[in-house]
N, C-alpha and C. Protein backbone atom coordinates (compact mmCIF):
# COMPACT_ATOMS: atom_id res chain seq x y z
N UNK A 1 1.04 -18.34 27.25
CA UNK A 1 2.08 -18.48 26.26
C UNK A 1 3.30 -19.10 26.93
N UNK A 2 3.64 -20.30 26.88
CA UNK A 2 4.95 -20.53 26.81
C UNK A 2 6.58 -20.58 26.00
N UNK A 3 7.06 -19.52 26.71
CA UNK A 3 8.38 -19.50 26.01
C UNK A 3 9.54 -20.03 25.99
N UNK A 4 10.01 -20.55 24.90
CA UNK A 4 10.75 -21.57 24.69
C UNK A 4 12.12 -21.09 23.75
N UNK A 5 12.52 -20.25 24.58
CA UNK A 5 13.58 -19.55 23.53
C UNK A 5 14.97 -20.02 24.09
N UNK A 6 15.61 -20.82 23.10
CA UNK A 6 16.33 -21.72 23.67
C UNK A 6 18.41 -21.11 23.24
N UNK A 7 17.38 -20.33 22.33
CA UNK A 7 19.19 -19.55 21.43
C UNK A 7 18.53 -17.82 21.12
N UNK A 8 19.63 -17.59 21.22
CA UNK A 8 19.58 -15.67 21.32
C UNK A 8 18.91 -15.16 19.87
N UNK A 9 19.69 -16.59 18.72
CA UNK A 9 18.75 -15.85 17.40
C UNK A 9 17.03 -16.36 17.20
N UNK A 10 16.42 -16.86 17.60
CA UNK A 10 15.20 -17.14 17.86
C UNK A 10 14.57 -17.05 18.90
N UNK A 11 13.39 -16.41 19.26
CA UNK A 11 12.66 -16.90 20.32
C UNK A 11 11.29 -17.52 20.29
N UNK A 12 11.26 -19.23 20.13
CA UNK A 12 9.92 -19.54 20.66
C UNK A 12 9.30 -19.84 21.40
N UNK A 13 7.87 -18.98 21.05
CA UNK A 13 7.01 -19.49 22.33
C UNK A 13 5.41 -20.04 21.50
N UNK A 14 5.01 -21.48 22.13
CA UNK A 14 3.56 -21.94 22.14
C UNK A 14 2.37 -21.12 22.69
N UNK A 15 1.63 -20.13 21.45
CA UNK A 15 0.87 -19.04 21.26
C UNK A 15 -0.33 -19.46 22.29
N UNK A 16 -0.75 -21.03 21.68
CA UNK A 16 -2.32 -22.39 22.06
C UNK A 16 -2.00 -23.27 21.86
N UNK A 17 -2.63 -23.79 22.89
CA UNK A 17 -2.35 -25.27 22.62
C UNK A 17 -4.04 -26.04 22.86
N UNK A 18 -3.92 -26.70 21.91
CA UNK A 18 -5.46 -27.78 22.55
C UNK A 18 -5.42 -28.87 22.27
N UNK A 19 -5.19 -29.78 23.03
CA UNK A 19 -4.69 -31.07 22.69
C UNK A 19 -3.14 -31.15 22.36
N UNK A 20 -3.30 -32.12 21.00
CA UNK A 20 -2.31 -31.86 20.40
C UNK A 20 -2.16 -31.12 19.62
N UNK A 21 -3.20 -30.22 18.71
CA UNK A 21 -2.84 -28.75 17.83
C UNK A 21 -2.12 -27.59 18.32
N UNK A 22 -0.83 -27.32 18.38
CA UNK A 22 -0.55 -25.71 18.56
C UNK A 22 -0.32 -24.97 17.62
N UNK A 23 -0.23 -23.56 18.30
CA UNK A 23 0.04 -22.88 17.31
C UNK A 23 0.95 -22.09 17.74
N UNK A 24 2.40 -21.71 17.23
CA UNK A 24 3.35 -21.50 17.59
C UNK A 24 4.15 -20.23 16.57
N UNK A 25 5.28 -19.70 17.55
CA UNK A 25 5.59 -18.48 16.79
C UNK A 25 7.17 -18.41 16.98
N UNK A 26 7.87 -18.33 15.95
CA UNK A 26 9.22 -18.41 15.92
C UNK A 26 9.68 -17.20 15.29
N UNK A 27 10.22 -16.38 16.17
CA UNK A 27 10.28 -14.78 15.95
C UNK A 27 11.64 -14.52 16.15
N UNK A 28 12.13 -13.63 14.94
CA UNK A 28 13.58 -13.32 14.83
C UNK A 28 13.81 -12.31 14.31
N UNK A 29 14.93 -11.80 14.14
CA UNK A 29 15.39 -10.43 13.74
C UNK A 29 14.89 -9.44 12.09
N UNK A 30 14.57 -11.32 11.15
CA UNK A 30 14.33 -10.83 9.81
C UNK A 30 12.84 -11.21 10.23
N UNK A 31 12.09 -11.75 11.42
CA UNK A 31 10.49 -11.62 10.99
C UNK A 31 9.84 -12.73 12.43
N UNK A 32 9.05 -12.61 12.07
CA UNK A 32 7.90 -13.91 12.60
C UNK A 32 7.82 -15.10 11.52
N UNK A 33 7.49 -16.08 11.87
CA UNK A 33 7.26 -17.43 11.29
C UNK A 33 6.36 -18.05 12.43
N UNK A 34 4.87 -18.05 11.80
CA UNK A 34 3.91 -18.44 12.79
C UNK A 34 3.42 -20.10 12.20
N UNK A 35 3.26 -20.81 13.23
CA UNK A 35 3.30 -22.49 12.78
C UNK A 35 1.95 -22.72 13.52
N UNK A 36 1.06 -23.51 12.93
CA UNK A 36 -0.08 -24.55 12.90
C UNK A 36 0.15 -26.05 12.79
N UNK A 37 0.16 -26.52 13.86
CA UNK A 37 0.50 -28.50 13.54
C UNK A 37 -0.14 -29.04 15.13
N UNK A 38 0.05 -30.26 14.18
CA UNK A 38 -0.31 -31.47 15.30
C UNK A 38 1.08 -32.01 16.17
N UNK A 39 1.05 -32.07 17.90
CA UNK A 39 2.37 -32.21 17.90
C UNK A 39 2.84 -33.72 18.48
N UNK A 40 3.30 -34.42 18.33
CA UNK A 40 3.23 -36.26 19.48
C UNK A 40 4.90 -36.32 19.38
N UNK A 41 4.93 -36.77 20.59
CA UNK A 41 6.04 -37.43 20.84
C UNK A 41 6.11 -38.56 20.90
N UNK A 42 7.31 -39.44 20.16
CA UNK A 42 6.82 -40.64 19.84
C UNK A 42 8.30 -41.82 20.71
N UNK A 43 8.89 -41.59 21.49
CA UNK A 43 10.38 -42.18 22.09
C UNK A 43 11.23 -40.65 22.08
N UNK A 44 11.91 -40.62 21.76
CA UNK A 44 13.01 -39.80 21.28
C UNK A 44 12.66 -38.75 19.75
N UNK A 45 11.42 -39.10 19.31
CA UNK A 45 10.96 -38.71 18.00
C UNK A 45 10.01 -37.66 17.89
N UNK A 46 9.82 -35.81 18.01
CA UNK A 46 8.83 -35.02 17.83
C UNK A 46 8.25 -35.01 16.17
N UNK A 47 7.07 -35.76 16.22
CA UNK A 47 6.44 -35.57 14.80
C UNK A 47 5.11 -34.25 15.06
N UNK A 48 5.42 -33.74 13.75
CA UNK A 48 5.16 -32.59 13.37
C UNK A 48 3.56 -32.87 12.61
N UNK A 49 2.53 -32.73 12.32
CA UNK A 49 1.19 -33.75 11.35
C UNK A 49 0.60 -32.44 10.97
N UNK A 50 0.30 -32.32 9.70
CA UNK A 50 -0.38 -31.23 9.23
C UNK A 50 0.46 -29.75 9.58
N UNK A 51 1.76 -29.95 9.39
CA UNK A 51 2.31 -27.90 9.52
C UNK A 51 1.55 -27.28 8.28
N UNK A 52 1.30 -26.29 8.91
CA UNK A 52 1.09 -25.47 8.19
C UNK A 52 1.87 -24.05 8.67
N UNK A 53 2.88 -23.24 7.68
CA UNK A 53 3.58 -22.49 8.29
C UNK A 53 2.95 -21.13 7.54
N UNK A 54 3.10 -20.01 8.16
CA UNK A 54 2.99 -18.47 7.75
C UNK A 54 4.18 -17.52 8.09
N UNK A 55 4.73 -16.57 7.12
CA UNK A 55 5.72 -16.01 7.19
C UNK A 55 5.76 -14.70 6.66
N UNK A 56 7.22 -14.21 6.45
CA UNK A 56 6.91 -12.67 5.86
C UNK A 56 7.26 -12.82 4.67
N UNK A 57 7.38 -14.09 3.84
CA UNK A 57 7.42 -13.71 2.50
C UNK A 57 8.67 -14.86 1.65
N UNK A 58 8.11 -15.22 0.73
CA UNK A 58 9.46 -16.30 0.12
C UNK A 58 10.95 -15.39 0.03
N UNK A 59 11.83 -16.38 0.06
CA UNK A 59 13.72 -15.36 0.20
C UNK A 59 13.69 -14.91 1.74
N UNK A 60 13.05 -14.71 2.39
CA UNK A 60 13.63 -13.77 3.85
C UNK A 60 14.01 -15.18 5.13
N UNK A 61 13.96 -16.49 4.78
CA UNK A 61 14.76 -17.26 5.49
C UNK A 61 14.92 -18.33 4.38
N UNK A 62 16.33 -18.83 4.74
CA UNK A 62 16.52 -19.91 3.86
C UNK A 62 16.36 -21.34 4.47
N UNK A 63 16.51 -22.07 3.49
CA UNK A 63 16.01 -23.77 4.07
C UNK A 63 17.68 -23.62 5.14
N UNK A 64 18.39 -23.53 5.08
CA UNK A 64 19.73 -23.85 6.08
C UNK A 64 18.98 -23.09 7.42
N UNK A 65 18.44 -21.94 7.52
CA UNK A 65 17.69 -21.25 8.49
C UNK A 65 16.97 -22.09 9.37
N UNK A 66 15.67 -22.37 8.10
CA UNK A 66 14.39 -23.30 8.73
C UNK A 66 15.48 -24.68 9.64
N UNK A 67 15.88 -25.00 8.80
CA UNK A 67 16.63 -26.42 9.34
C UNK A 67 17.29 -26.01 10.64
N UNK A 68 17.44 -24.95 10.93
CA UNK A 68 18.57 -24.73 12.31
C UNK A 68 16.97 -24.37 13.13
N UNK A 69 16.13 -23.81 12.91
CA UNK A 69 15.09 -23.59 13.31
C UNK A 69 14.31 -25.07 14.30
N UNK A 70 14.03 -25.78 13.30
CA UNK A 70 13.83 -27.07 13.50
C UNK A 70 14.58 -27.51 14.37
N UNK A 71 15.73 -27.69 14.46
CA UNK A 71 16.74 -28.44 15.36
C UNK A 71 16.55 -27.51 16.53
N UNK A 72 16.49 -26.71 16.62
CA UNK A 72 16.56 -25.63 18.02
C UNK A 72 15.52 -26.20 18.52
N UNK A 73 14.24 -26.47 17.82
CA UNK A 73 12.78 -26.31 18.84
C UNK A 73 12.82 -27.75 18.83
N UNK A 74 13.44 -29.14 18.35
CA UNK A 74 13.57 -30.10 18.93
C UNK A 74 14.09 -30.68 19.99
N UNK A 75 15.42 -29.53 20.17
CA UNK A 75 16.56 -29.73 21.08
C UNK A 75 15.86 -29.04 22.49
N UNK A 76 14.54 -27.85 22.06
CA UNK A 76 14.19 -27.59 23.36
C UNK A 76 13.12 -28.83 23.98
N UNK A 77 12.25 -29.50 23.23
CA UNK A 77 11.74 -29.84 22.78
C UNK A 77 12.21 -31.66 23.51
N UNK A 78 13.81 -31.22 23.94
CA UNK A 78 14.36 -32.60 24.44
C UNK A 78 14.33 -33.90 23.48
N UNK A 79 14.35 -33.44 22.33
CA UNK A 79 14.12 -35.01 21.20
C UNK A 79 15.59 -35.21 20.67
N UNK A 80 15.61 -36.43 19.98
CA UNK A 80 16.80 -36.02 19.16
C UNK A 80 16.70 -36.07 17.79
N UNK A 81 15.33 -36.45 17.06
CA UNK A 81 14.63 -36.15 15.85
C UNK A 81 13.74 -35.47 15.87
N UNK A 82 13.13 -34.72 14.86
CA UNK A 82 11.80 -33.97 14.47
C UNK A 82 11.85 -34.48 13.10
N UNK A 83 10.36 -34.92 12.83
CA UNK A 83 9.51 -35.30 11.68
C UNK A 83 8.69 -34.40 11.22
N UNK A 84 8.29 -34.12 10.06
CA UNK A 84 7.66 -32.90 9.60
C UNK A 84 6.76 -33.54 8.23
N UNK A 85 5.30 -33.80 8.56
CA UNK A 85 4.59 -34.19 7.47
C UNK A 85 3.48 -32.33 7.31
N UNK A 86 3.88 -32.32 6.33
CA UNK A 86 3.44 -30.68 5.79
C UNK A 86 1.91 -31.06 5.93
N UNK A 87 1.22 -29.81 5.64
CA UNK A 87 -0.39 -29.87 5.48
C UNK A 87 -0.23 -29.89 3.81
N UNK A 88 -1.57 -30.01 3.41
CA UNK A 88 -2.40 -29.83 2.37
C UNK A 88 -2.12 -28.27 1.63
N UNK A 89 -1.42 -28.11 0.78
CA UNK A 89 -1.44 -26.42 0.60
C UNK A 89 -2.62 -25.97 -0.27
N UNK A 90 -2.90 -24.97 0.24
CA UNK A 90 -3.99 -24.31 -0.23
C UNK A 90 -3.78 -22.82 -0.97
N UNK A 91 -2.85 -22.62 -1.24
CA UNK A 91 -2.70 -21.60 -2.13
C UNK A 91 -0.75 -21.77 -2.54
N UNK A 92 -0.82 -20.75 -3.40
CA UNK A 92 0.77 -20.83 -3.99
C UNK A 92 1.31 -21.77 -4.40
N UNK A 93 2.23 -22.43 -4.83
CA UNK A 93 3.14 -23.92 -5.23
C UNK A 93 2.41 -25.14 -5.01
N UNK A 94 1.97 -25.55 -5.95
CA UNK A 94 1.12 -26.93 -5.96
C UNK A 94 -0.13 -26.87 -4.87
N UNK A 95 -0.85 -25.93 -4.91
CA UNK A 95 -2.49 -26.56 -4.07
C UNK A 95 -2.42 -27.76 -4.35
N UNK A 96 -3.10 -28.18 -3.08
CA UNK A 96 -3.78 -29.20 -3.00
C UNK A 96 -2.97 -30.75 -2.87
N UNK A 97 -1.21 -30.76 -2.63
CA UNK A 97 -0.36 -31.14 -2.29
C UNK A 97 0.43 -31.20 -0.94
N UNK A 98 0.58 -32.54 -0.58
CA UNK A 98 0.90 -32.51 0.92
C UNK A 98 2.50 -32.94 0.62
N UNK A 99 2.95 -32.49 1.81
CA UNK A 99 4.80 -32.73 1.79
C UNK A 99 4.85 -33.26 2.89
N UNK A 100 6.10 -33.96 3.08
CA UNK A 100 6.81 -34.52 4.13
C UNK A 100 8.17 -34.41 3.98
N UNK A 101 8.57 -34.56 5.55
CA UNK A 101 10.49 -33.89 5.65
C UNK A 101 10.22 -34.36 6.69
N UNK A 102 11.97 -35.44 7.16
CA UNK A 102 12.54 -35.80 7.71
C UNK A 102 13.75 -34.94 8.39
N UNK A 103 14.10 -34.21 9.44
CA UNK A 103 15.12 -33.96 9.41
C UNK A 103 15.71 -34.16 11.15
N UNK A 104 16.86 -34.33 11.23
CA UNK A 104 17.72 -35.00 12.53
C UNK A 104 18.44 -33.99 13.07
N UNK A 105 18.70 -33.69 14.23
CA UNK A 105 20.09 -33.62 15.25
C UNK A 105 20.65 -33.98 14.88
């Protein structure tokens, strides 16, 4: 497991890695947030391919959260962007729908 806890309100650490799939765990005071993705570095650019995220439940982090989330594990991460093309969802809010998010330093 490598830990990558870069700020006092999060700590992550890379659970597996194989290749480029990890699977990763971003653990904080209101919960765990466990992540599935493909990871490449592309210049200055961490793209994200297929996330698939697990959590404790819709309402217990907000998108301003996730977004500081994101920026933390880029900034450990040494990038100065992260790209985020979602997986395929398979249950809850639109099955069978893939997302994508852009978001910057």
């Amino acid at each position: 497991m490598a830990d990558l806890s870069g700020d006092a309100q999060w700590a992550i650490a890379i659970l597996e890695r194989d290749g480029d799939i990890a699977r990763v765990v971003v653990s904080s005071a209101r919960g765990d947030i466990e992540l599935v993705t493909a990871m490449h570095v592309d210049g200055s650019t961490l793209i994200l391919f297929g996330l698939h995220i697990d959590g404790p439940g819709p309402g217990t982090f907000g998108l301003r959260e996730l977004r500081r989330m994101v920026r933390e594990f880029g900034r450990i991460a040494g990038v100065e962007r992260v790209v985020i093309f979602g997986g395929t969802r398979t249950r809850e809010c639109h099955p069978g729908v893939s997302h994508g998010q852009s978001w910057s330093r």
